[in-house]
C-alpha atoms as a PDB file:
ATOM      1  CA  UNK A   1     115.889  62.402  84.859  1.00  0.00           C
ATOM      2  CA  UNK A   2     118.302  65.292  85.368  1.00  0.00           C
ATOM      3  CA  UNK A   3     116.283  67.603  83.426  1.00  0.00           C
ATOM      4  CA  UNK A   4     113.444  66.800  85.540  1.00  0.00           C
ATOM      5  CA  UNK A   5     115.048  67.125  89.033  1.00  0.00           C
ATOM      6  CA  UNK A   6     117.164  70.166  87.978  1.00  0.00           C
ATOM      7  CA  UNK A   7     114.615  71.825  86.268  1.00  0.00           C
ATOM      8  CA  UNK A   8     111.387  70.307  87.326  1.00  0.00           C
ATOM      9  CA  UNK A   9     109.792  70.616  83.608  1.00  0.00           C
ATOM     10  CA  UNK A  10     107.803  67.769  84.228  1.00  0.00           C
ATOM     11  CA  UNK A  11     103.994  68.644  84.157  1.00  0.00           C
ATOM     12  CA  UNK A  12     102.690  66.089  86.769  1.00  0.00           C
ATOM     13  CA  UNK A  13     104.981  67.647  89.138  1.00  0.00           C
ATOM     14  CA  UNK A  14     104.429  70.800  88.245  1.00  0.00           C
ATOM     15  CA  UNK A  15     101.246  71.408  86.490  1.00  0.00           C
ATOM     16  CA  UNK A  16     100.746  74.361  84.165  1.00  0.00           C
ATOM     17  CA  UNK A  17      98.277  76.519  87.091  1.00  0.00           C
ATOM     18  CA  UNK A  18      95.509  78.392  86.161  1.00  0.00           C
ATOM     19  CA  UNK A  19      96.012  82.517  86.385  1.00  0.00           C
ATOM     20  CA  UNK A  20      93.036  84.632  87.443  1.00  0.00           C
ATOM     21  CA  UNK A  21      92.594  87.487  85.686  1.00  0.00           C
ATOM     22  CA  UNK A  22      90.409  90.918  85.864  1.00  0.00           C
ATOM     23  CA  UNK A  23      87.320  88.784  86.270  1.00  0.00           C
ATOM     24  CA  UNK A  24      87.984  87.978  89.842  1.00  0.00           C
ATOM     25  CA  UNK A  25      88.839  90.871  91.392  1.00  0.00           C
ATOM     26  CA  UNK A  26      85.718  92.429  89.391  1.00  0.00           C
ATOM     27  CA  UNK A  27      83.486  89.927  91.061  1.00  0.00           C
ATOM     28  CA  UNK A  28      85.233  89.833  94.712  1.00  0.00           C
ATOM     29  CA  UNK A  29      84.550  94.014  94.395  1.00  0.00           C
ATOM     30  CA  UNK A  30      81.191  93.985  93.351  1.00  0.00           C
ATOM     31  CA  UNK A  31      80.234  91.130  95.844  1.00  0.00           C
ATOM     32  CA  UNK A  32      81.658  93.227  98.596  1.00  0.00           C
ATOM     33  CA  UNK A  33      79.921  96.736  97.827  1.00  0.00           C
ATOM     34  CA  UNK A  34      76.617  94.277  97.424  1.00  0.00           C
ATOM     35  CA  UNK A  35      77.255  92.960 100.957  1.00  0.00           C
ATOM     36  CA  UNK A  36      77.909  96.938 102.447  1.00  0.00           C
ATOM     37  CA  UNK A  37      74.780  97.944 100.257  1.00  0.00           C
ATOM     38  CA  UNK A  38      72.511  95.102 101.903  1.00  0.00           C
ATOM     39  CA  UNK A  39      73.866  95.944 105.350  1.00  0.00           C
ATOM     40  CA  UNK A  40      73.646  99.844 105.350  1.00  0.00           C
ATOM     41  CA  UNK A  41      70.168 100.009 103.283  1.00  0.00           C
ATOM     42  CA  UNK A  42      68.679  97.416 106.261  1.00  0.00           C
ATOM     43  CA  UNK A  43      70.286  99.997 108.999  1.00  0.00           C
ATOM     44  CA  UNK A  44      68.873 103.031 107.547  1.00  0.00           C
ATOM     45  CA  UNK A  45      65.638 101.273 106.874  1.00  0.00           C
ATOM     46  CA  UNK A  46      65.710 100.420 111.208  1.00  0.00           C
ATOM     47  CA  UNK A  47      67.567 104.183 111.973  1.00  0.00           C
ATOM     48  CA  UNK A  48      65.391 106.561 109.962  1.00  0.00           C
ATOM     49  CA  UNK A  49      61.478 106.648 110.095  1.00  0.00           C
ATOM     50  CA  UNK A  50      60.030 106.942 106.727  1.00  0.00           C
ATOM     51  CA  UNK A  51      60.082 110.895 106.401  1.00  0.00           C
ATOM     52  CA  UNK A  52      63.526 111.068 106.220  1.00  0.00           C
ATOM     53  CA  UNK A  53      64.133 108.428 103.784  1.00  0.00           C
ATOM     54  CA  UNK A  54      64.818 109.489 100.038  1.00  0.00           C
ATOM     55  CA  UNK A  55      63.400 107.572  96.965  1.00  0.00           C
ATOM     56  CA  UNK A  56      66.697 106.676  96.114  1.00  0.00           C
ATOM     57  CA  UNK A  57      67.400 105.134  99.359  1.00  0.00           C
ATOM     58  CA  UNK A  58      64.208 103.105  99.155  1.00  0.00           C
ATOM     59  CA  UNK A  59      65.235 101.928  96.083  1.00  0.00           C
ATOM     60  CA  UNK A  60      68.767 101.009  96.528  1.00  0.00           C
ATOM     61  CA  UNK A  61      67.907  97.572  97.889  1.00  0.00           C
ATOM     62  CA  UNK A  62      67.189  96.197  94.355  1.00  0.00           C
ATOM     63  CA  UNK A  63      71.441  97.731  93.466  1.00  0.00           C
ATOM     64  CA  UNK A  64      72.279  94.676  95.435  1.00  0.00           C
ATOM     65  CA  UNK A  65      70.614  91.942  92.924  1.00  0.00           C
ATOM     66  CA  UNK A  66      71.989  94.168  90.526  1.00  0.00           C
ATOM     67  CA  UNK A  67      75.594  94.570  91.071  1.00  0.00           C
ATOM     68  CA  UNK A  68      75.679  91.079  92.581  1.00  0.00           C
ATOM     69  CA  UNK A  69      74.548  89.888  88.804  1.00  0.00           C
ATOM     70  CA  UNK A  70      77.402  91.610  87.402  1.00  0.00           C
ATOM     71  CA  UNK A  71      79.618  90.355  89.771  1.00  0.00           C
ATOM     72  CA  UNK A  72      78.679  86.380  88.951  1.00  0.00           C
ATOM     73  CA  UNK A  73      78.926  87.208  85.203  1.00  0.00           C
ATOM     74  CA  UNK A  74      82.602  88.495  86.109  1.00  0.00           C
ATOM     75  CA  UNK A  75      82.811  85.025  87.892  1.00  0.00           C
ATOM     76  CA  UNK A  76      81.174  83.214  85.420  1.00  0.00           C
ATOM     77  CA  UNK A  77      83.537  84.551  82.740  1.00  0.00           C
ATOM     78  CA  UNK A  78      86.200  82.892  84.651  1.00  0.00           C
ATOM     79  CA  UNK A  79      85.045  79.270  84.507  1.00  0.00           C
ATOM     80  CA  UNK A  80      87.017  77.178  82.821  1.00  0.00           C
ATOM     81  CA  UNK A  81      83.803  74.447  82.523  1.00  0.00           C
ATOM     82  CA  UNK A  82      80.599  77.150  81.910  1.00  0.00           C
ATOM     83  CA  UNK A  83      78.135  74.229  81.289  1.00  0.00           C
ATOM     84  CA  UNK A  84      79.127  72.608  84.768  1.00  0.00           C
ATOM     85  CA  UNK A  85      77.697  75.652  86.985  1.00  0.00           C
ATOM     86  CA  UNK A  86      74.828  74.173  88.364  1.00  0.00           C
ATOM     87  CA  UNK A  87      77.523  71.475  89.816  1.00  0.00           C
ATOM     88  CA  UNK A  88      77.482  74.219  92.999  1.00  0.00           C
ATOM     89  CA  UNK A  89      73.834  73.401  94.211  1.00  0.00           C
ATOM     90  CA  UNK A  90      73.741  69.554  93.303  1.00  0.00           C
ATOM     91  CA  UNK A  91      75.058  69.131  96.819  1.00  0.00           C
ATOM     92  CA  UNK A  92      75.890  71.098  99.833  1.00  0.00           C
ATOM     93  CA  UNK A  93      79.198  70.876 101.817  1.00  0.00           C
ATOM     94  CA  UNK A  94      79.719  72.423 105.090  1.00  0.00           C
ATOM     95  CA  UNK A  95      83.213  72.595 105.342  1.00  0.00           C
ATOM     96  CA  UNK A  96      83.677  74.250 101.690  1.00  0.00           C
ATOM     97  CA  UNK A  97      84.003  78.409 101.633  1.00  0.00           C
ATOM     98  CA  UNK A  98      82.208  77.905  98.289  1.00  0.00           C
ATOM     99  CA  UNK A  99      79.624  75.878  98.651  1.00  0.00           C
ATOM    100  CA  UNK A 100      78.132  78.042 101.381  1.00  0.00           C
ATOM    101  CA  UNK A 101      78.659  80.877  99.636  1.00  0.00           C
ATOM    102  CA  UNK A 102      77.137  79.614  96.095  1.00  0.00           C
ATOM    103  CA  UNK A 103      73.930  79.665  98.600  1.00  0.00           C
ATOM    104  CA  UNK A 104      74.662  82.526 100.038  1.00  0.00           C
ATOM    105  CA  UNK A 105      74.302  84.264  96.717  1.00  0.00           C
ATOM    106  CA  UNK A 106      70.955  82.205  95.377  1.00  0.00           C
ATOM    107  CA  UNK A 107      69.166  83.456  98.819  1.00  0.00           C
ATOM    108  CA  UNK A 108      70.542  87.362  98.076  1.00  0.00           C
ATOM    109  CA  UNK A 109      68.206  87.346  95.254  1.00  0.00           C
ATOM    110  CA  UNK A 110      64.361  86.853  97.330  1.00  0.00           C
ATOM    111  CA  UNK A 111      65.921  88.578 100.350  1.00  0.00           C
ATOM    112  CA  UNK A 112      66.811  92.047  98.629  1.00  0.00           C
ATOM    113  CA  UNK A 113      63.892  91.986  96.368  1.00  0.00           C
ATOM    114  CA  UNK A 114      61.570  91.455  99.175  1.00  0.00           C
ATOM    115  CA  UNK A 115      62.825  94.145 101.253  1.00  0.00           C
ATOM    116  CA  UNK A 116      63.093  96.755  98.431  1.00  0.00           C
ATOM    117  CA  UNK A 117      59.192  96.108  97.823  1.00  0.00           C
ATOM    118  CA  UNK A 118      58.588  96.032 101.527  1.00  0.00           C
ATOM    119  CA  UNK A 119      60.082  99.776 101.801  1.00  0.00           C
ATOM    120  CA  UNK A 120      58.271 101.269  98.474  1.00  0.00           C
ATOM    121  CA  UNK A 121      55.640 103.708  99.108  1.00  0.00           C
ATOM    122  CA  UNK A 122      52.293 102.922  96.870  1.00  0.00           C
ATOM    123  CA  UNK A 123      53.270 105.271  94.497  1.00  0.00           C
ATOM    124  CA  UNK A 124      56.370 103.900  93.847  1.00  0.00           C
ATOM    125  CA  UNK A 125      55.187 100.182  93.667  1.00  0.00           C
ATOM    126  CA  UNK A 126      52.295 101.539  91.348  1.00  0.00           C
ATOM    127  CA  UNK A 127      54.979 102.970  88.758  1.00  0.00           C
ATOM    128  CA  UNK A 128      57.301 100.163  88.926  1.00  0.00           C
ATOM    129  CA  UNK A 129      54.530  97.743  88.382  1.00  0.00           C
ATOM    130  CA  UNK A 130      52.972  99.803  85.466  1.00  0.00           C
ATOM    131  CA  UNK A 131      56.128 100.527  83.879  1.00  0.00           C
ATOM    132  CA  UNK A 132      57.275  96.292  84.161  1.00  0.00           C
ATOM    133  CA  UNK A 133      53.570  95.551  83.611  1.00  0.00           C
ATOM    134  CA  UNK A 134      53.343  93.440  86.768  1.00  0.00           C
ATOM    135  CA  UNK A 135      51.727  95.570  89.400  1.00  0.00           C
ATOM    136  CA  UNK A 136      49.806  92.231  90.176  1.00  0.00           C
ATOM    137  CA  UNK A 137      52.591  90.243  91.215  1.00  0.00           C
ATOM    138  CA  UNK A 138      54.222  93.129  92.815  1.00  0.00           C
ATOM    139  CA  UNK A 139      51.414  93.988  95.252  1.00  0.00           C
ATOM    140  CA  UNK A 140      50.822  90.087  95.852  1.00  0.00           C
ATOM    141  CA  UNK A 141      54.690  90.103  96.978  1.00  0.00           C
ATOM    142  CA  UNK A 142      54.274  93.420  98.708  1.00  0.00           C
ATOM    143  CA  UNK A 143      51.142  92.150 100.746  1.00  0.00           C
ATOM    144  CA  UNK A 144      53.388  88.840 101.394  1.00  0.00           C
ATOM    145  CA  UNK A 145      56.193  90.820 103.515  1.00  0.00           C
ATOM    146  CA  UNK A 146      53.811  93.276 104.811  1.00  0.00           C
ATOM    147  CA  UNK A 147      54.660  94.124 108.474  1.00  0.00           C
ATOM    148  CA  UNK A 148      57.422  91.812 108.063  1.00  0.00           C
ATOM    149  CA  UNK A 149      60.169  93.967 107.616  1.00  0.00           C
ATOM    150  CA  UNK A 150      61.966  93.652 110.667  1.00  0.00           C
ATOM    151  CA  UNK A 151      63.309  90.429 109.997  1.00  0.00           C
ATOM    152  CA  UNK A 152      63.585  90.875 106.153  1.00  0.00           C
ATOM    153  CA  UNK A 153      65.728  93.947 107.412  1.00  0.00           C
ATOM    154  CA  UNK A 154      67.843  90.969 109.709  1.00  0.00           C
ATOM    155  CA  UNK A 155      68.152  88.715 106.783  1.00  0.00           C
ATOM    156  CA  UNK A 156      69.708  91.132 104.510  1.00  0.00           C
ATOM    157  CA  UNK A 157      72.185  92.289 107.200  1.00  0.00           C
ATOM    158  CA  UNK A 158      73.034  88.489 107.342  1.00  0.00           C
ATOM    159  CA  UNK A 159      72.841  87.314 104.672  1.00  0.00           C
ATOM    160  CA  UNK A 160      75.308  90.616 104.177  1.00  0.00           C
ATOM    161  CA  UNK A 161      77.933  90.039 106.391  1.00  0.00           C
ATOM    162  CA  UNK A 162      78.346  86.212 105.237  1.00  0.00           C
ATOM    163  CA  UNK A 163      78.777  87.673 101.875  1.00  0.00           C
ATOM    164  CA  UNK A 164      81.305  90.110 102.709  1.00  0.00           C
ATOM    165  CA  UNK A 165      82.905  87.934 104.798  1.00  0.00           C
ATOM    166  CA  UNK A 166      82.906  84.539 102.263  1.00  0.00           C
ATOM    167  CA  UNK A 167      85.135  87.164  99.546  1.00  0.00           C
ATOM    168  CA  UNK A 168      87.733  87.623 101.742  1.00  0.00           C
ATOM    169  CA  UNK A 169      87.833  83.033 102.967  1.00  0.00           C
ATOM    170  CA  UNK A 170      87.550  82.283  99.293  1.00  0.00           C
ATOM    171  CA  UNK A 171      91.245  83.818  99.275  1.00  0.00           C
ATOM    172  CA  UNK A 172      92.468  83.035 102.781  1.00  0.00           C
ATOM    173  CA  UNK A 173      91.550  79.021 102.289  1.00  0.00           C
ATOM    174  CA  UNK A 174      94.177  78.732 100.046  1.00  0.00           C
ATOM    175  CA  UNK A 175      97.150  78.564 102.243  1.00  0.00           C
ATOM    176  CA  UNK A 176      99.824  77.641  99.712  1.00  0.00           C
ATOM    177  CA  UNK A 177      99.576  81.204  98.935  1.00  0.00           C
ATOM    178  CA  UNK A 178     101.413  83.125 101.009  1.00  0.00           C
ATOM    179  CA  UNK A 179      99.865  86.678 100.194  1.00  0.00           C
ATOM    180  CA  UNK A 180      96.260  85.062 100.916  1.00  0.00           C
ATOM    181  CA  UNK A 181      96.837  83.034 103.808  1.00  0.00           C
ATOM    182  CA  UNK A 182      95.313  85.636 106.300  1.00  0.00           C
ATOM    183  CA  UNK A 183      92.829  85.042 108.960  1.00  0.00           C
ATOM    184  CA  UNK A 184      92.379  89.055 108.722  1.00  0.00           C
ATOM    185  CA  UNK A 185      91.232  89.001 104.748  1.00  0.00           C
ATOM    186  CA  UNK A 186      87.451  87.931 105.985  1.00  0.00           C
ATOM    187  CA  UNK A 187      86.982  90.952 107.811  1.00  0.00           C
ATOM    188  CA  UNK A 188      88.827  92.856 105.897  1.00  0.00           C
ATOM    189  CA  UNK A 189      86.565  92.483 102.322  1.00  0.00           C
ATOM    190  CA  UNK A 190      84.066  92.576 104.989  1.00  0.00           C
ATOM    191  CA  UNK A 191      84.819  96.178 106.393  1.00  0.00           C
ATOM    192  CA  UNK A 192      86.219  97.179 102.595  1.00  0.00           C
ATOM    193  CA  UNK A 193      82.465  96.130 101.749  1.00  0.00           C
ATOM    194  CA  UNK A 194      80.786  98.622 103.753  1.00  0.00           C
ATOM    195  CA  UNK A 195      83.250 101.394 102.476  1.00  0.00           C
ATOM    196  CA  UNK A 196      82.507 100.768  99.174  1.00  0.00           C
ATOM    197  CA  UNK A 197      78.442 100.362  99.824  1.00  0.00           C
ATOM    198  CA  UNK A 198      78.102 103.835 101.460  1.00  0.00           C
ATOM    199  CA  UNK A 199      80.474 105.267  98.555  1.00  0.00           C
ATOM    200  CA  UNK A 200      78.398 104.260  96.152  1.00  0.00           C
ATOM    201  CA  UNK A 201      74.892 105.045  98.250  1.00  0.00           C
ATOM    202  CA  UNK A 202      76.310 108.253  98.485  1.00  0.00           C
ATOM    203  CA  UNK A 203      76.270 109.098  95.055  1.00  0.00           C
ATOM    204  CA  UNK A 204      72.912 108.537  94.771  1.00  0.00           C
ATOM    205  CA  UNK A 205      71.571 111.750  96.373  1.00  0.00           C
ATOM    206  CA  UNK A 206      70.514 110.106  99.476  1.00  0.00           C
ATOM    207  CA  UNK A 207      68.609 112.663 102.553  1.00  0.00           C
ATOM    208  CA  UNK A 208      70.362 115.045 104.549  1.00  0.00           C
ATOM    209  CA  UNK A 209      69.649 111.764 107.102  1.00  0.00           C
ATOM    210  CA  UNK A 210      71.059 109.248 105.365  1.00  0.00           C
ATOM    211  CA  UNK A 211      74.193 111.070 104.088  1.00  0.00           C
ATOM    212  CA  UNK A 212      75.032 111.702 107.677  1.00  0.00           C
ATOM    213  CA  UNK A 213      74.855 107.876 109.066  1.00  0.00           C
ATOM    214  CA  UNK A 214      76.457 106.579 105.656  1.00  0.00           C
ATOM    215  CA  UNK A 215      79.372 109.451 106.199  1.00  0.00           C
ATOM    216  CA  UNK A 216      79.789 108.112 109.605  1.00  0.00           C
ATOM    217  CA  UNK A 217      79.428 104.798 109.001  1.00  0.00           C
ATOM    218  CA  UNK A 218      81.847 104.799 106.540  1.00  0.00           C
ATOM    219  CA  UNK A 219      84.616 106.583 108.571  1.00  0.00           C
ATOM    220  CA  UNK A 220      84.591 104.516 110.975  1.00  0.00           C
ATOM    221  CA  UNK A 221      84.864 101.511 108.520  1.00  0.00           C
ATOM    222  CA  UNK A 222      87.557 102.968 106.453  1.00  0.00           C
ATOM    223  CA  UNK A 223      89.195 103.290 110.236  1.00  0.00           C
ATOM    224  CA  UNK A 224      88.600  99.739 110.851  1.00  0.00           C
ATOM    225  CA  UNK A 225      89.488  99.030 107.236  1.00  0.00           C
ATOM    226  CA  UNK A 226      92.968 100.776 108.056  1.00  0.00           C
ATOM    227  CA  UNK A 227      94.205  99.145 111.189  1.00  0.00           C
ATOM    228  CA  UNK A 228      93.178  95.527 109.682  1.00  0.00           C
ATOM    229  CA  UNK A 229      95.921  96.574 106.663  1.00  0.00           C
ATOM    230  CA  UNK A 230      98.103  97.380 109.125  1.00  0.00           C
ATOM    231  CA  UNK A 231      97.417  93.552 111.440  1.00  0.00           C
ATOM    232  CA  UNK A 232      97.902  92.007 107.551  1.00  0.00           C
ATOM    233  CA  UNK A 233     100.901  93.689 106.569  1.00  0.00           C
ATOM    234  CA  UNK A 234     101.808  92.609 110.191  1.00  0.00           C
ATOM    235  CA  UNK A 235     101.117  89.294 110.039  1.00  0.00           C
ATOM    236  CA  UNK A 236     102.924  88.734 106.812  1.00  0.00           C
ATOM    237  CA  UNK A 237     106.318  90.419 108.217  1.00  0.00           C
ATOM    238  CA  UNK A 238     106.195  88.030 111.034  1.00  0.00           C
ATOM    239  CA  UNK A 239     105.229  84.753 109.709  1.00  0.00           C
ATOM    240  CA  UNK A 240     107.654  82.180 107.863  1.00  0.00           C
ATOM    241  CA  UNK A 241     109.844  82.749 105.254  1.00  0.00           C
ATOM    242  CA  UNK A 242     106.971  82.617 102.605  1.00  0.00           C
ATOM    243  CA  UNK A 243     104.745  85.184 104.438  1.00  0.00           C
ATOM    244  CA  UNK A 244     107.929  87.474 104.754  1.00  0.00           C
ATOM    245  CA  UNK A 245     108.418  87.318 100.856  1.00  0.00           C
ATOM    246  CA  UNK A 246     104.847  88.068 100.813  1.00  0.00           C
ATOM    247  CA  UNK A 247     105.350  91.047 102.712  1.00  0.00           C
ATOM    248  CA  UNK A 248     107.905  92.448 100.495  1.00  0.00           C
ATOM    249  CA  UNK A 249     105.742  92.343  98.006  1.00  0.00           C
ATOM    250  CA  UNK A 250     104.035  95.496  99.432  1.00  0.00           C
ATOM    251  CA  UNK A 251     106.938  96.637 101.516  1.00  0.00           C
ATOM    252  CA  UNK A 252     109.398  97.683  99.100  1.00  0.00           C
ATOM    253  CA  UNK A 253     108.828  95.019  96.305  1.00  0.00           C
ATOM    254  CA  UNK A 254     106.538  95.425  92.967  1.00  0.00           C
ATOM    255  CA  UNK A 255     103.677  96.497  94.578  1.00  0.00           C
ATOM    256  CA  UNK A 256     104.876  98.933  97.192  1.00  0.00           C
ATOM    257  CA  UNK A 257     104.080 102.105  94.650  1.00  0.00           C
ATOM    258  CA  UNK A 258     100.451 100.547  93.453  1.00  0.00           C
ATOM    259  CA  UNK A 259      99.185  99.412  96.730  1.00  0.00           C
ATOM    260  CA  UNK A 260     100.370 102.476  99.208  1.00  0.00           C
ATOM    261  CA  UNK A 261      99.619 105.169  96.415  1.00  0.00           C
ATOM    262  CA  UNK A 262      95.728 103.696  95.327  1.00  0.00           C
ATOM    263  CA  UNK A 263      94.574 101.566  98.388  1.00  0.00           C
ATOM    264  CA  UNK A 264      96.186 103.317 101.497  1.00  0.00           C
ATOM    265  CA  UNK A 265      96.601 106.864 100.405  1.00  0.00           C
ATOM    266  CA  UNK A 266      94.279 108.010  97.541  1.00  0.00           C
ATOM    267  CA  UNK A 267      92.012 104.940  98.232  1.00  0.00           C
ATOM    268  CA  UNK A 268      91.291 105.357 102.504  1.00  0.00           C
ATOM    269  CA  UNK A 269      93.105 108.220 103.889  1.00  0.00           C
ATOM    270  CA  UNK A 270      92.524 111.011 101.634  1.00  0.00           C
ATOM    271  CA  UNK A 271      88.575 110.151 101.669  1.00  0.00           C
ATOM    272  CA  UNK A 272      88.854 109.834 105.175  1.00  0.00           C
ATOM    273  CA  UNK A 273      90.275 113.235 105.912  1.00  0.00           C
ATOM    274  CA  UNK A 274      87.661 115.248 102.963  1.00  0.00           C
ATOM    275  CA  UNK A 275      84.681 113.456 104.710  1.00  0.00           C
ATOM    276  CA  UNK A 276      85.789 113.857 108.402  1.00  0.00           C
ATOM    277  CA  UNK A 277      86.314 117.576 107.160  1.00  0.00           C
ATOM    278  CA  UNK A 278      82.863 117.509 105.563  1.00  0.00           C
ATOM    279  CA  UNK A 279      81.604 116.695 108.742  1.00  0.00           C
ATOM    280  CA  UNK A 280      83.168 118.773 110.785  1.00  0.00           C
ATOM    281  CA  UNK A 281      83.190 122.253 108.373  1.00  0.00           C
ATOM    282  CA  UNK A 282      79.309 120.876 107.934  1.00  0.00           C
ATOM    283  CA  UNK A 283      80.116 121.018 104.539  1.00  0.00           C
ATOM    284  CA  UNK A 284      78.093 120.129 101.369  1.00  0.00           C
ATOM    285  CA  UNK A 285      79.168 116.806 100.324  1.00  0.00           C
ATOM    286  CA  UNK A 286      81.534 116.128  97.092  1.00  0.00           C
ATOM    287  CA  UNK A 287      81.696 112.898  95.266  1.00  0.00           C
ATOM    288  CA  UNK A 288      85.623 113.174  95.717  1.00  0.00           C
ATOM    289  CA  UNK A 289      85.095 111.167  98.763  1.00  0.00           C
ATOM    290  CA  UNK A 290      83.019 108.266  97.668  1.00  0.00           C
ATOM    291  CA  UNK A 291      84.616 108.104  93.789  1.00  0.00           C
ATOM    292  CA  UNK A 292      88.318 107.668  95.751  1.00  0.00           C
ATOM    293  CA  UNK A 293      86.506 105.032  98.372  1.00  0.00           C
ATOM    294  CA  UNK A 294      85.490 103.029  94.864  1.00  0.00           C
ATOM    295  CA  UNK A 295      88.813 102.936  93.561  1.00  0.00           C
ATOM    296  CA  UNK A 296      90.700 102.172  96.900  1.00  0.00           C
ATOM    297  CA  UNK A 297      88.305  98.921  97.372  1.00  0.00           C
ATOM    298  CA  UNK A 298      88.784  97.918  93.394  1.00  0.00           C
ATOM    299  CA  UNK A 299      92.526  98.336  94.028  1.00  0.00           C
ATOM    300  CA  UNK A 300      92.885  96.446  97.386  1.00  0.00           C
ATOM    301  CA  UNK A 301      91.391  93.281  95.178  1.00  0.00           C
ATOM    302  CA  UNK A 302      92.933  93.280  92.393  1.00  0.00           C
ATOM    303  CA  UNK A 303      96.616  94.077  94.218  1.00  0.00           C
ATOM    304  CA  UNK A 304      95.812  90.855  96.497  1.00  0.00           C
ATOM    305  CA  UNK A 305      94.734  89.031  93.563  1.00  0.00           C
ATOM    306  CA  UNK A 306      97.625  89.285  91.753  1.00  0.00           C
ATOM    307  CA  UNK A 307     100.146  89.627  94.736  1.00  0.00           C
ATOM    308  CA  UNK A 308      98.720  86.010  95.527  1.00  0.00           C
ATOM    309  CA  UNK A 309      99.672  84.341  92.476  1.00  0.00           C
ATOM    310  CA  UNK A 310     103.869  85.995  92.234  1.00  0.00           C
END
């Protein structure tokens, strides 16, 4: 009995807790440049009339499916119980961050599909059905949406924002976690989301257009992005004992160096001064910007992520 109050080795009192690893930053990443992706592609569709659009910003609707697939292999990865997936849509709970967002990501699927073929031009839909030898069901789909893109354009932006938001509650639910409990992590994956969409729509060669309302779009969400760091580091210093650990975690403790030099730095500022530069020089865009955008939002995850579980 003294070993176990002294040294509390006993496993029903303290159970052996499961570590996350790479996968879930991976995932919470790519499910937050999917949500910006969603979001910005359904602005510019509403923004920019079809002259100014560029075939790669038609097409970047279907990178959301894409990188959202990636992102729930990441996840899937993780599961201790692989075979018990389809658990998540046996029932629905609506006070559970994860059961909403396990729907959340089925209904990405139709919703991005559908508007990518809604914004094709004939051409396009022709090759992509010749080349996946389904130009039938393509044009049947494409006939199904037509004139409806309006609210297909709503339901991405949605259906976008509860994804970007549900990355940041799946962390902040867990208040015995000091580092996560944060009512400012939702917005924040939600803003880092957007960042990290137009960074990587801007490396896609998108119109004079649409490089302009992604650059300024994404300044003022790297902004945005900034002063919520600043109301979470905030929050943390002025909480209770556990959130003020928490803080020193970033504030002088073991990941002061990682988090200031790759997230706030190299990761948001730096990007923010070359494209507000850019801008103002009317200079021809670099992918210096939008490669240092990617690796700020991968490093703001993974930091959390592993700040949570010290």
């Amino acid at each position: 009995m003294t070993e176990i109050d002294l040294q509390r080795t006993n496993n029903l009192i303290d159970p052996n807790l499961h570590i996350w690893g790479w996968e879930i930053p991976v995932y919470l990443f790519l499910g937050g440049m999917t949500a910006g992706v969603m979001i910005l592609s359904a602005l510019l569709g509403a923004r920019l009339p079809a002259s100014a659009r560029s075939r790669a910003g038609r097409l970047l609707p279907f990178a959301a499916p894409v990188l959202l697939s990636l992102g729930m292999l990441a996840l899937f990865l993780d599961l201790s119980f692989k075979l018990h997936v389809y658990r998540f849509y046996t029932a629905f709970r609506w006070s559970s961050p994860m059961s909403w967002g396990s729907w959340i990501l089925v209904l990405i699927y139709p919703a991005t599909i559908l508007l990518g073929l809604a914004e094709l031009t004939d051409a396009e839909l022709r090759s992509a059905g010749r080349a996946l030898r389904l130009e039938g069901l393509l044009r049947r789909l494409r006939s199904l949406v037509a004139g409806r893109e309006p609210a297909l354009r709503w339901a991405n932006i949605a259906l976008g924002i509860g994804l970007g938001a549900y990355t940041g509650i799946l962390l902040g639910t867990l208040g015995a976690r000091p580092a996560w409990s944060s009512a400012v992590l939702a917005p924040l994956f939600l803003v880092s989301g957007l960042s990290t969409g137009a960074a990587l729509m801007m490396l896609f060669s998108p119109s004079h257009d649409e490089h302009l309302l992604l650059r300024r779009w994404d300044i003022g969400a790297v902004v945005v992005e900034l002063a919520l760091l600043g109301l979470f580091l905030l929050g943390l210093a002025t909480g209770g004992a556990g959130s003020q650990e928490a803080a020193r975690l970033f504030l002088g403790g073991r990941f002061t160096a990682a988090f200031w030099a790759l997230v706030v730095i190299a990761g948001l500022t730096v990007p923010l001064l070359i494209e507000a530069f850019e801008g103002r020089r009317a200079l021809r865009p670099t992918v210096v910007a939008p490669a240092l955008l990617l690796l700020g939002g991968l490093s703001l995850r993974w930091i959390l992520v592993l700040a949570g579980q010290v």
